[in-house]
C-alpha atoms as a PDB file:
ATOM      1  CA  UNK A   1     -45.373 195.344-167.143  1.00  0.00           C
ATOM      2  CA  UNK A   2     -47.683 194.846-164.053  1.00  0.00           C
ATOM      3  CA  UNK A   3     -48.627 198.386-162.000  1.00  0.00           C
ATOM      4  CA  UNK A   4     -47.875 197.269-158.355  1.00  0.00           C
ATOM      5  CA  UNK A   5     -50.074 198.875-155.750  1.00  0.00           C
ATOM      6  CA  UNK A   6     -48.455 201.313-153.214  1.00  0.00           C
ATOM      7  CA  UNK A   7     -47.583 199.878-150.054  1.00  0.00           C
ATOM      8  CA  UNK A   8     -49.507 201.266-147.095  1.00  0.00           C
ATOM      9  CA  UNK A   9     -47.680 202.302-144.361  1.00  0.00           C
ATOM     10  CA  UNK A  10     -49.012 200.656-141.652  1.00  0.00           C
ATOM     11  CA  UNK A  11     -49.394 196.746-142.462  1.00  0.00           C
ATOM     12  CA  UNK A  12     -52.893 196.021-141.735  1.00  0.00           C
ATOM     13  CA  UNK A  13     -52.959 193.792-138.546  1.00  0.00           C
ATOM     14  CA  UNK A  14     -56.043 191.078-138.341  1.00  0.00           C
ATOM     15  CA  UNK A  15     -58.036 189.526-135.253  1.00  0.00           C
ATOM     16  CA  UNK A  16     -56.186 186.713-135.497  1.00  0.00           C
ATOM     17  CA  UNK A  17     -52.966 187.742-135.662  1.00  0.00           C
ATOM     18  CA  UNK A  18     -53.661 190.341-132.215  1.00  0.00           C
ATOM     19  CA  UNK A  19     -54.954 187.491-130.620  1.00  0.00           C
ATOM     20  CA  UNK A  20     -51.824 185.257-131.302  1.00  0.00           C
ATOM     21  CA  UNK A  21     -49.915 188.252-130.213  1.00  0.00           C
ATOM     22  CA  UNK A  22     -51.600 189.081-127.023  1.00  0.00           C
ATOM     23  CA  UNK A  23     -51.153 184.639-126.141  1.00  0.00           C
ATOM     24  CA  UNK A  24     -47.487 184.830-126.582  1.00  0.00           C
ATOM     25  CA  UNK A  25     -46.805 187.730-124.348  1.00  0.00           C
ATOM     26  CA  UNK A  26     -44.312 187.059-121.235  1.00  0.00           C
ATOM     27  CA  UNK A  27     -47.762 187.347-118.787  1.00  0.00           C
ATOM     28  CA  UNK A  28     -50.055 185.568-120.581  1.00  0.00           C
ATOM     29  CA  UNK A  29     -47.531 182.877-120.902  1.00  0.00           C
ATOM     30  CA  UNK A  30     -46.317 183.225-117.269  1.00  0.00           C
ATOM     31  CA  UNK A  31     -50.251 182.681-116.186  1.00  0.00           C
ATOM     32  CA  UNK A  32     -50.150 179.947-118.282  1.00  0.00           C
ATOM     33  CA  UNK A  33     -47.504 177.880-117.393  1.00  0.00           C
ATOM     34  CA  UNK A  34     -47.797 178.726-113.558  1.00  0.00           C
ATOM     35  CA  UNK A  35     -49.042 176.038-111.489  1.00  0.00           C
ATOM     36  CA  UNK A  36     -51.019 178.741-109.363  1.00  0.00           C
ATOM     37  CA  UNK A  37     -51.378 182.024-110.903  1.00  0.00           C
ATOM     38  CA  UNK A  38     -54.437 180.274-113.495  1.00  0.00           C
ATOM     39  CA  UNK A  39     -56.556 178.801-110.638  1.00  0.00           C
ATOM     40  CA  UNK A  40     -55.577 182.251-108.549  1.00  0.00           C
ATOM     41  CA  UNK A  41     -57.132 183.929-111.450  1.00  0.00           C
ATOM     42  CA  UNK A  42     -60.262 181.782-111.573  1.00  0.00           C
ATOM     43  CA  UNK A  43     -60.629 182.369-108.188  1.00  0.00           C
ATOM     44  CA  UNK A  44     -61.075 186.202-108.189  1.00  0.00           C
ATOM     45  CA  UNK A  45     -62.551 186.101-111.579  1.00  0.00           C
ATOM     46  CA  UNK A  46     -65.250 183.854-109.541  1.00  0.00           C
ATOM     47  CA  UNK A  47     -65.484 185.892-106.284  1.00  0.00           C
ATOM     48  CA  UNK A  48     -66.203 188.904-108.385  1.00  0.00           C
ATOM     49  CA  UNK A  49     -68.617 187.187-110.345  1.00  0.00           C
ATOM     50  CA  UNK A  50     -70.322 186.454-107.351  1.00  0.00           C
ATOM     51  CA  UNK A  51     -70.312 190.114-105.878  1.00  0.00           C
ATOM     52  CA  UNK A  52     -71.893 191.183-109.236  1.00  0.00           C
ATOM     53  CA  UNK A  53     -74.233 189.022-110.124  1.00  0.00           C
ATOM     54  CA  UNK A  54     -75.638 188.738-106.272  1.00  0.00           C
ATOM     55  CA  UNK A  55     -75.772 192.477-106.010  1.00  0.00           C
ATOM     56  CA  UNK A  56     -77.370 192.640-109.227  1.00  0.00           C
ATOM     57  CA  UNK A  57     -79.607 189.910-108.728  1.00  0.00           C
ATOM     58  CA  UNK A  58     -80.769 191.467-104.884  1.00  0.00           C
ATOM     59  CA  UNK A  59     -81.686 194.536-107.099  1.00  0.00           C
ATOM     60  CA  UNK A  60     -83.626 192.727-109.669  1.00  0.00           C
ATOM     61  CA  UNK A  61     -85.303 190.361-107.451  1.00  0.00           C
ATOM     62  CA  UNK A  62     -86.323 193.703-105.398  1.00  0.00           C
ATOM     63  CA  UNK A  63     -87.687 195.482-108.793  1.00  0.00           C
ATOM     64  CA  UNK A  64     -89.690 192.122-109.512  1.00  0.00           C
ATOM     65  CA  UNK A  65     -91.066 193.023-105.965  1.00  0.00           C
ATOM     66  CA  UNK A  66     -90.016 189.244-104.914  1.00  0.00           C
ATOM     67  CA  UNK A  67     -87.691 189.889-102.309  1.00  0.00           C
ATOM     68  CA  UNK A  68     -87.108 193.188 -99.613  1.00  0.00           C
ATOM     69  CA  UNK A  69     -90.708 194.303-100.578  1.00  0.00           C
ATOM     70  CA  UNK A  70     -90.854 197.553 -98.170  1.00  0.00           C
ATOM     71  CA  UNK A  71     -87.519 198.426 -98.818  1.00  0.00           C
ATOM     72  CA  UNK A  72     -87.570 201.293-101.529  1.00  0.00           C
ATOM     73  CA  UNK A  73     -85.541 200.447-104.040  1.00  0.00           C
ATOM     74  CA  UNK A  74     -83.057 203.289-104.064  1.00  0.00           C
ATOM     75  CA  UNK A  75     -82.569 202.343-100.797  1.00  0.00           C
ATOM     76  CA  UNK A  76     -81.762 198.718-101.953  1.00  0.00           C
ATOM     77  CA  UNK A  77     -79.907 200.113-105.104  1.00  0.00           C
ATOM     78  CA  UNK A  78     -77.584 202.462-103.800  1.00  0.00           C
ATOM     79  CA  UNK A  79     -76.405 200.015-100.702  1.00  0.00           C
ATOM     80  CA  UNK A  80     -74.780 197.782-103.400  1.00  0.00           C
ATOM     81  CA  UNK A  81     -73.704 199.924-105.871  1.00  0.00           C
ATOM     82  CA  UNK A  82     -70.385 199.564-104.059  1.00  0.00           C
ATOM     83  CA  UNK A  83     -70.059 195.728-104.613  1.00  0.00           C
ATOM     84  CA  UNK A  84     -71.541 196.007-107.701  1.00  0.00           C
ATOM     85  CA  UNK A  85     -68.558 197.683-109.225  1.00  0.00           C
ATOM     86  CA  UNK A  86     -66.256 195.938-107.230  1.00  0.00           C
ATOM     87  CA  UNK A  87     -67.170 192.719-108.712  1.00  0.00           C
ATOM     88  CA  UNK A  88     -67.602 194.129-111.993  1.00  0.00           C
ATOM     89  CA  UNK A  89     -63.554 195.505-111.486  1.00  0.00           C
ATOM     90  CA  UNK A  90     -62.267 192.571-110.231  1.00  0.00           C
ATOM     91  CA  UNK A  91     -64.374 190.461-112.919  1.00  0.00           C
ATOM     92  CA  UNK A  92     -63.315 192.193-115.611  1.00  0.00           C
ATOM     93  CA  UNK A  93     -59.545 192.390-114.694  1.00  0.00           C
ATOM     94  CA  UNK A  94     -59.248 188.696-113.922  1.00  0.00           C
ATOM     95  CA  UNK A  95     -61.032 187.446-116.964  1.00  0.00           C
ATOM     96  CA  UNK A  96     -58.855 189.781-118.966  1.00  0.00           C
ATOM     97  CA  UNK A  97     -56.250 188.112-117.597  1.00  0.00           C
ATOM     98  CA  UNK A  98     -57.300 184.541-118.199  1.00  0.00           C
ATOM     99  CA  UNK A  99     -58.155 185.197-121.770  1.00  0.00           C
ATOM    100  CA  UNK A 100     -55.127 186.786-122.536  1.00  0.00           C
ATOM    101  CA  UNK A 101     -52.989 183.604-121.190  1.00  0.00           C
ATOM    102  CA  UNK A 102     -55.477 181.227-123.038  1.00  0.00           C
ATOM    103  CA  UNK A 103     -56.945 183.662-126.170  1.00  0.00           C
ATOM    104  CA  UNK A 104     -54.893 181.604-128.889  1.00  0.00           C
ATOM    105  CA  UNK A 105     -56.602 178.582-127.502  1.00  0.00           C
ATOM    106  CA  UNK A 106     -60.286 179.770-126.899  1.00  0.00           C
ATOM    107  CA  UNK A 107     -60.636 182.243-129.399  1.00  0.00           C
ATOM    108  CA  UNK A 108     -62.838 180.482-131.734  1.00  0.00           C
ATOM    109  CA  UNK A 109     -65.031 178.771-128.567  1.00  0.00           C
ATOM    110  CA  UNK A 110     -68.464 178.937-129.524  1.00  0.00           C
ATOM    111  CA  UNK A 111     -69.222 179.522-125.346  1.00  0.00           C
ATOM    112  CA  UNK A 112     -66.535 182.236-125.598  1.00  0.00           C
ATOM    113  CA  UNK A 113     -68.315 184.391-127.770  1.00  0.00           C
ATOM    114  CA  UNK A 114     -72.091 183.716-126.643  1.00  0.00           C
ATOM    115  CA  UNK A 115     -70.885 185.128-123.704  1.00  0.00           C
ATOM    116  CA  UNK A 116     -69.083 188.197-124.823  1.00  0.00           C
ATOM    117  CA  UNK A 117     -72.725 189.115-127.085  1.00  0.00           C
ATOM    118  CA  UNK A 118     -74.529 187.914-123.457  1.00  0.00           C
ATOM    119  CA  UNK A 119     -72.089 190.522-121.772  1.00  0.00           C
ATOM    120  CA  UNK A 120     -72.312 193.192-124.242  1.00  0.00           C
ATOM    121  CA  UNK A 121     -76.341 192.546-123.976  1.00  0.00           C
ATOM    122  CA  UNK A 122     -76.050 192.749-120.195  1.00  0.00           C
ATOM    123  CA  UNK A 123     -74.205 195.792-119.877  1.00  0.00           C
ATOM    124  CA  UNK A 124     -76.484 197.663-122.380  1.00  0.00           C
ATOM    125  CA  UNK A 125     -79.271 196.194-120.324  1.00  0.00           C
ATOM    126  CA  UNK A 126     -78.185 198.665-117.679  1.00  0.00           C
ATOM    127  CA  UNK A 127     -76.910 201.542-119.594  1.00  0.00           C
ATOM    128  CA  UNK A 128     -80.526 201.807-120.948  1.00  0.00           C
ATOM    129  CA  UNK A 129     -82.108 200.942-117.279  1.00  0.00           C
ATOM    130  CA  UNK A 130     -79.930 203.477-115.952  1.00  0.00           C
ATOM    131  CA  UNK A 131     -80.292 206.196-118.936  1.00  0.00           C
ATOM    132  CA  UNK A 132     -84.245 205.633-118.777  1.00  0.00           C
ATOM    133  CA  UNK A 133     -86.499 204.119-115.925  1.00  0.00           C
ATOM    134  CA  UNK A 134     -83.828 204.671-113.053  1.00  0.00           C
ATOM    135  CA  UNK A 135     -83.896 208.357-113.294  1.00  0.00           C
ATOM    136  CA  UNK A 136     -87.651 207.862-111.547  1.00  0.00           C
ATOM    137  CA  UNK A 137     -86.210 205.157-108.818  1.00  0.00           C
ATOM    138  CA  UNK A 138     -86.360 207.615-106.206  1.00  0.00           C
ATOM    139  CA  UNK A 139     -90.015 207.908-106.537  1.00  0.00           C
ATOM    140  CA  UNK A 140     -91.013 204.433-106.088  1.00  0.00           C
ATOM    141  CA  UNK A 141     -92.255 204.343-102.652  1.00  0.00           C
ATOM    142  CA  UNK A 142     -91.665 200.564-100.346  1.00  0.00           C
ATOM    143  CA  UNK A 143     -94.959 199.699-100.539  1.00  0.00           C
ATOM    144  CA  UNK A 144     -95.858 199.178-104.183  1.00  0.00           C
ATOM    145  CA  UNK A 145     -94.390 197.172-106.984  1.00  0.00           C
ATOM    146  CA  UNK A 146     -91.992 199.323-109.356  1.00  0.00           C
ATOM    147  CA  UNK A 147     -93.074 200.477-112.542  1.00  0.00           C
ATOM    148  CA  UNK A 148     -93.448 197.353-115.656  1.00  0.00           C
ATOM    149  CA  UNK A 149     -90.605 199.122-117.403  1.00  0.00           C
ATOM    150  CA  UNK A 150     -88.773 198.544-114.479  1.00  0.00           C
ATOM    151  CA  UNK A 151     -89.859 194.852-113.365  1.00  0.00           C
ATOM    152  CA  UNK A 152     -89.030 194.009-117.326  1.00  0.00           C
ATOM    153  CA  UNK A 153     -85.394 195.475-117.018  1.00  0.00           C
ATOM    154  CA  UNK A 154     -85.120 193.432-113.949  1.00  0.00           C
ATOM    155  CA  UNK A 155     -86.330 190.340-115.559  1.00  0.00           C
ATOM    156  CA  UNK A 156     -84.031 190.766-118.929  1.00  0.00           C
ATOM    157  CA  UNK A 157     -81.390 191.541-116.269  1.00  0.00           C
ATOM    158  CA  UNK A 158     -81.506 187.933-114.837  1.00  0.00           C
ATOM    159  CA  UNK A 159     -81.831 186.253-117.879  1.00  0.00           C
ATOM    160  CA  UNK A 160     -78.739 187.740-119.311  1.00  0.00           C
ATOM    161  CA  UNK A 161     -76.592 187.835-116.443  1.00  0.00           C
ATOM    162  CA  UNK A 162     -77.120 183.919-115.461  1.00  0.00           C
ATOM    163  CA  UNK A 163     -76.430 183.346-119.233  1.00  0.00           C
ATOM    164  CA  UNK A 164     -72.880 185.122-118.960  1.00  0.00           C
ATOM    165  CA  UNK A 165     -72.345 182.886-116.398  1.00  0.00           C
ATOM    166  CA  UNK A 166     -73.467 179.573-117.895  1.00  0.00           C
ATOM    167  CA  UNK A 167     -71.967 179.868-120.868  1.00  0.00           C
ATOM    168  CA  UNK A 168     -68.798 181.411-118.895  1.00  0.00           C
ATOM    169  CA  UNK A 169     -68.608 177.605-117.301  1.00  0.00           C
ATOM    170  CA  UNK A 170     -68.627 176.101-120.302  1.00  0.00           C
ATOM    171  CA  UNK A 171     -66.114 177.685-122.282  1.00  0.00           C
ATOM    172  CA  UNK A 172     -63.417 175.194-120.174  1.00  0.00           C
ATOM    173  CA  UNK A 173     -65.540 172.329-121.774  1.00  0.00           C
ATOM    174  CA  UNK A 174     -65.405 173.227-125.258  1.00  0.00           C
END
């Protein structure tokens, strides 16, 4: 006679199977299958792209002392902190969205998940900008360039922000 193993009490639930789940919810179908909800959705998920990538980007541009160059950049900073988490909100909330009524579909997109690991880059990006070299912003007078810590925060910044939004547009195309 064959011992059989215990049964655990809670069935172990995979990736798969939550994302198969989460597609055949009543809203993410509903988004689906709606003629305007979907390109509703893509609209805010675009307008808040746009308020946080363009506040981000004035800030970077202004740490790689290209643009607003006797502005100090607290000054700069804190004026768009606002829209910066207003995009991020409204970015997050409507691409939430739009994966959930498509996840079955995209989850194994290669564009998908180079731009989740772009995303989780990005965000770390400032986490460690704001945990480190941002403590000092207040110091960094109009008239001369910010520190090279800063300026290389601010160039990572770009990179991996415009690559969350490349590869973002591409994830319809593949």
């Amino acid at each position: 006679m064959v011992a059989r193993r215990p049964r655990l009490p809670l069935r172990r639930v995979d990736l798969l199977d939550l994302i198969q789940r989460l597609y055949e919810t009543p809203l993410s179908t509903a988004i689906r299958e709606s003629d305007n909800l979907f390109p509703i959705l893509q609209t805010f998920h675009i307008v808040g792209t746009i308020a946080l990538a363009g506040a981000i980007a004035i800030v970077d541009l202004r740490l790689l002392d290209v643009i607003f160059r006797r502005e100090a950049p607290a000054e700069i900073a804190e004026s768009l902190l606002p829209i910066t988490w207003a995009g991020f909100a409204i970015m997050l909330i409507s691409g939430g969205l739009l994966f959930a009524a498509q996840s079955a579909r995209i989850y194994e997109n290669v564009f998908l998940r180079a731009k989740l690991v772009l995303l989780v880059m990005a965000l770390a990006n400032v986490a460690l900008f704001h945990a480190t070299t941002y403590r000092s912003i207040r110091s960094w007078r109009g008239d001369v360039a910010p520190p090279v810590t800063a300026r290389l925060f601010a160039a990572l910044s770009l990179v991996l922000w415009t690559g969350v939004i490349v590869t973002g547009r591409f994830i319809a195309y593949f």
